[in-house]
Protein backbone atom coordinates (compact mmCIF):
# COMPACT_ATOMS: atom_id res chain seq x y z
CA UNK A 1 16.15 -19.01 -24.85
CA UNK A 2 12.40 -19.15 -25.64
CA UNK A 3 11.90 -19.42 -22.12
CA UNK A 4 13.51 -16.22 -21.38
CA UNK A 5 11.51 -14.51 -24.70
CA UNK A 6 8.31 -15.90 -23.05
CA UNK A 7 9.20 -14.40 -19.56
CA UNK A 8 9.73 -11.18 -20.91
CA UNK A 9 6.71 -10.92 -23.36
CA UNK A 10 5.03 -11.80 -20.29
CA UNK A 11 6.49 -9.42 -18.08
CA UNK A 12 5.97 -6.81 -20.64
CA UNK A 13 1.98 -7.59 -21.03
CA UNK A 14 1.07 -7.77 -17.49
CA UNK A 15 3.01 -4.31 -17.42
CA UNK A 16 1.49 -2.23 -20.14
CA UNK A 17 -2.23 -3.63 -18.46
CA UNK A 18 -1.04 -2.32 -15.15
CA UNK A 19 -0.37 0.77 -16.71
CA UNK A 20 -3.32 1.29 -18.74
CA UNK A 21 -5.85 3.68 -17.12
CA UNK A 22 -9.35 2.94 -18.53
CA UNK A 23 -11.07 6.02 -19.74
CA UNK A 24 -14.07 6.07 -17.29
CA UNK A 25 -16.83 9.35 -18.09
CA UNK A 26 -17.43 11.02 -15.45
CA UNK A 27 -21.05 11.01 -15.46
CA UNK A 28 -20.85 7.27 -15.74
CA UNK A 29 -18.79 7.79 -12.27
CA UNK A 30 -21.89 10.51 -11.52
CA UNK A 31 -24.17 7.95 -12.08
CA UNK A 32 -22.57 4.86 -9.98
CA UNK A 33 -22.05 7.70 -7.26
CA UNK A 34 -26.05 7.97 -7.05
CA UNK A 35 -26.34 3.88 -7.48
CA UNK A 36 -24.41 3.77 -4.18
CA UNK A 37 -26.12 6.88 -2.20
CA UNK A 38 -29.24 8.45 -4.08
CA UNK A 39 -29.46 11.54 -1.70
CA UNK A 40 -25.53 12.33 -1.87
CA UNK A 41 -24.70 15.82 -3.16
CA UNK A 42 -21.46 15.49 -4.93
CA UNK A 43 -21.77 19.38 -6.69
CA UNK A 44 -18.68 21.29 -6.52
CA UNK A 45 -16.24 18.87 -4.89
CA UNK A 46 -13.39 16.93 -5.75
CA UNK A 47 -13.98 13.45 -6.08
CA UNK A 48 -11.77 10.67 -5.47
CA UNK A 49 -12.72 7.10 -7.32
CA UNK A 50 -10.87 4.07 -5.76
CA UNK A 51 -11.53 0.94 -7.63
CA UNK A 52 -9.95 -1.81 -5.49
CA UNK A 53 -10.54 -5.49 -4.19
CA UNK A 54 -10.77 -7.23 -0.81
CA UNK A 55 -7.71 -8.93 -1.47
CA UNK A 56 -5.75 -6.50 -2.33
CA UNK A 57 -3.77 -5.23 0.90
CA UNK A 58 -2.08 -2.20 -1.30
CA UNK A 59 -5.46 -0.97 -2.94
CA UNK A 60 -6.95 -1.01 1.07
CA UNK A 61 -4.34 0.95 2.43
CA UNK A 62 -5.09 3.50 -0.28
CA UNK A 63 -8.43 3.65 0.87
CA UNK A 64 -7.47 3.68 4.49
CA UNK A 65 -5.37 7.01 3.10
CA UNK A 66 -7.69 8.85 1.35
CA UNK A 67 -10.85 8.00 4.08
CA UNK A 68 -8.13 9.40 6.38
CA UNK A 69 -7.56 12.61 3.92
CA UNK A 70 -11.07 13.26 3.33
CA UNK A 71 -11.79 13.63 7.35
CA UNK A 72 -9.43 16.31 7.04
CA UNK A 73 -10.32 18.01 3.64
CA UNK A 74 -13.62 16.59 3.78
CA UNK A 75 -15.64 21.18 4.18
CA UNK A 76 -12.12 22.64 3.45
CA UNK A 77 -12.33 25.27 0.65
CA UNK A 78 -10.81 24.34 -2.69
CA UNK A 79 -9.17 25.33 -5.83
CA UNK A 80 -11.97 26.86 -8.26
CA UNK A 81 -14.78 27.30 -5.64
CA UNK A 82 -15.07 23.53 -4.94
CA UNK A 83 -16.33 22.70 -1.42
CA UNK A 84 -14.92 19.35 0.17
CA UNK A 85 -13.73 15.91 -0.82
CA UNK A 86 -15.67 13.24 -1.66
CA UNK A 87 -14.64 9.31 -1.70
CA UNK A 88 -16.01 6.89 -3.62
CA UNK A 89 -14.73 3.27 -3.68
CA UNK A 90 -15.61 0.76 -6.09
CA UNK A 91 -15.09 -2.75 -5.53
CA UNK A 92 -13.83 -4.57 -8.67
CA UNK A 93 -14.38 -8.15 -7.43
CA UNK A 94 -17.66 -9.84 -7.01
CA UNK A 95 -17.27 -11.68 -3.57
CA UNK A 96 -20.19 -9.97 -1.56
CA UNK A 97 -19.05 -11.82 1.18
CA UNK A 98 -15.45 -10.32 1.53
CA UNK A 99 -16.55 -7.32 0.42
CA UNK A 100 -18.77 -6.76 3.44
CA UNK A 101 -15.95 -7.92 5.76
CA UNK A 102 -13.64 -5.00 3.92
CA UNK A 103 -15.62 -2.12 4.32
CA UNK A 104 -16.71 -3.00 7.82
CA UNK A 105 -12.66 -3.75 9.00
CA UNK A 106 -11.23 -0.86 7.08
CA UNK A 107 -14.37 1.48 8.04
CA UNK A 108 -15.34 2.50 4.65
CA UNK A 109 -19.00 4.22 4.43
CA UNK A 110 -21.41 1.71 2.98
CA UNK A 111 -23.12 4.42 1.26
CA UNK A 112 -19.91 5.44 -0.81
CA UNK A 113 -19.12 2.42 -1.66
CA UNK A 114 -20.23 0.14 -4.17
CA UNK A 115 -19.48 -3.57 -5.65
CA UNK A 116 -19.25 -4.19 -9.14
CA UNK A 117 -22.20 -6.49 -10.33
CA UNK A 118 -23.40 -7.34 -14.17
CA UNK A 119 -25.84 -4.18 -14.52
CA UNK A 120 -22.70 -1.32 -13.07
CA UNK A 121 -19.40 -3.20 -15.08
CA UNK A 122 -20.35 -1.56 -18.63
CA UNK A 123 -19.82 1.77 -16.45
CA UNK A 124 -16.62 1.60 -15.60
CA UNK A 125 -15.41 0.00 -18.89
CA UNK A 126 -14.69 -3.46 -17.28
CA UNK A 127 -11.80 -2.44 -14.98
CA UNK A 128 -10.15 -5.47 -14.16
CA UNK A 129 -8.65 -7.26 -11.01
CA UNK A 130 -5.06 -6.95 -12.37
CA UNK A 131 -5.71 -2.99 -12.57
CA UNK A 132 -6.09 -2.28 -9.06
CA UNK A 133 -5.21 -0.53 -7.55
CA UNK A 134 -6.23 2.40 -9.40
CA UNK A 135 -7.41 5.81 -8.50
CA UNK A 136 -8.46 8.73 -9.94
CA UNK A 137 -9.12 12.57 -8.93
CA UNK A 138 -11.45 14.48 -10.52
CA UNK A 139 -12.53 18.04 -9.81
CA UNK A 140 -15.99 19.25 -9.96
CA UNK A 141 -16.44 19.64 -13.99
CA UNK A 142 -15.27 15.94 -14.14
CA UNK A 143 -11.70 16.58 -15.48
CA UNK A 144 -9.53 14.00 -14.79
CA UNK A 145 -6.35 15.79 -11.96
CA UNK A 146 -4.61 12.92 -11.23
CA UNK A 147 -4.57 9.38 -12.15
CA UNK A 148 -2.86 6.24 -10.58
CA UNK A 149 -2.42 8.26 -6.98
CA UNK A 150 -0.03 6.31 -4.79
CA UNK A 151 -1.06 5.97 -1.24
CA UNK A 152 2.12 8.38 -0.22
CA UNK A 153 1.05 10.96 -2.85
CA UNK A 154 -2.78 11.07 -1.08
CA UNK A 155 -1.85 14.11 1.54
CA UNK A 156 -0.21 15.73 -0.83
CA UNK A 157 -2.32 16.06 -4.31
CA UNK A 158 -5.48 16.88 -2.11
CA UNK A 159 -3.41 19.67 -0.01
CA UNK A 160 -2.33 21.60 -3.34
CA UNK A 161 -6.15 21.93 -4.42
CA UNK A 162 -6.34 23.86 -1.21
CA UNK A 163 -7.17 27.44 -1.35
CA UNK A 164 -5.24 29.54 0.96
């Protein structure tokens, strides 16, 4: 019977830390954003964080999604004057290695992408391994539109910001 009690407890932790979104500022996100790309001008768009790991087949899809999304959205006019979609994916693990390999196979932009290192983790509030995937939409003025986005839900939570 303990067994069973320890099963669940255990069950019910990894769940409610799989659930748990961190609360990430935006202009710490603003400020790993210009880490990645200095020049990038992320002004009045919506902004898609991916935080996600080499390893983790579900959390590359996503970002196989959204890159594919963004090509689409990537000038389209948006909800409240915002102008495009921009991706950013951060890279939870530390493996440099596999991390190269990733963004190279799924064709992720280097310079939107970053890997999380001991002078970036305070940023992001020490998002774990066991969180990904997780992503977030935020529109221009850093309010948070959607959390946890499934890779399904991608095509459409970008197409109702669309203006038409």
């Amino acid at each position: 019977m303990k067994k069973i009690y320890i099963l669940f407890f255990l069950t019910f932790t990894w769940f409610i830390s799989k659930s748990q979104n961190p609360n990430i500022p935006f202009e710490n996100i603003k400020q790993l954003i210009k880490l990645a790309d200095p020049k990038v001008n992320i002004d009045d768009k919506l902004i898609i964080v991916s935080f996600w790991t080499p390893a983790n087949n579900e959390s590359r899809d996503l970002n196989k999604e959204i890159k594919r999304v963004q090509n689409i959205y990537q000038v389209a006019k948006l909800k409240g004057g915002t102008k495009g979609l921009y991706f950013f994916n951060y890279c939870v693990a530390e493996d440099v290695l596999n991390y190269k390999v990733a963004l190279k196979r799924d064709s992720l932009d280097a310079r939107s992408s970053l890997i999380q290192n001991e002078n970036n983790k305070e940023l992001i509030n020490n998002v774990s391994v066991a969180q990904v995937p997780l992503t977030i939409l935020y529109n221009s003025a850093g309010e948070v539109l959607e959390n946890s986005i499934k890779k399904e839900d991608v095509f459409k939570l970008i197409s109702k910001q669309i203006t038409r």
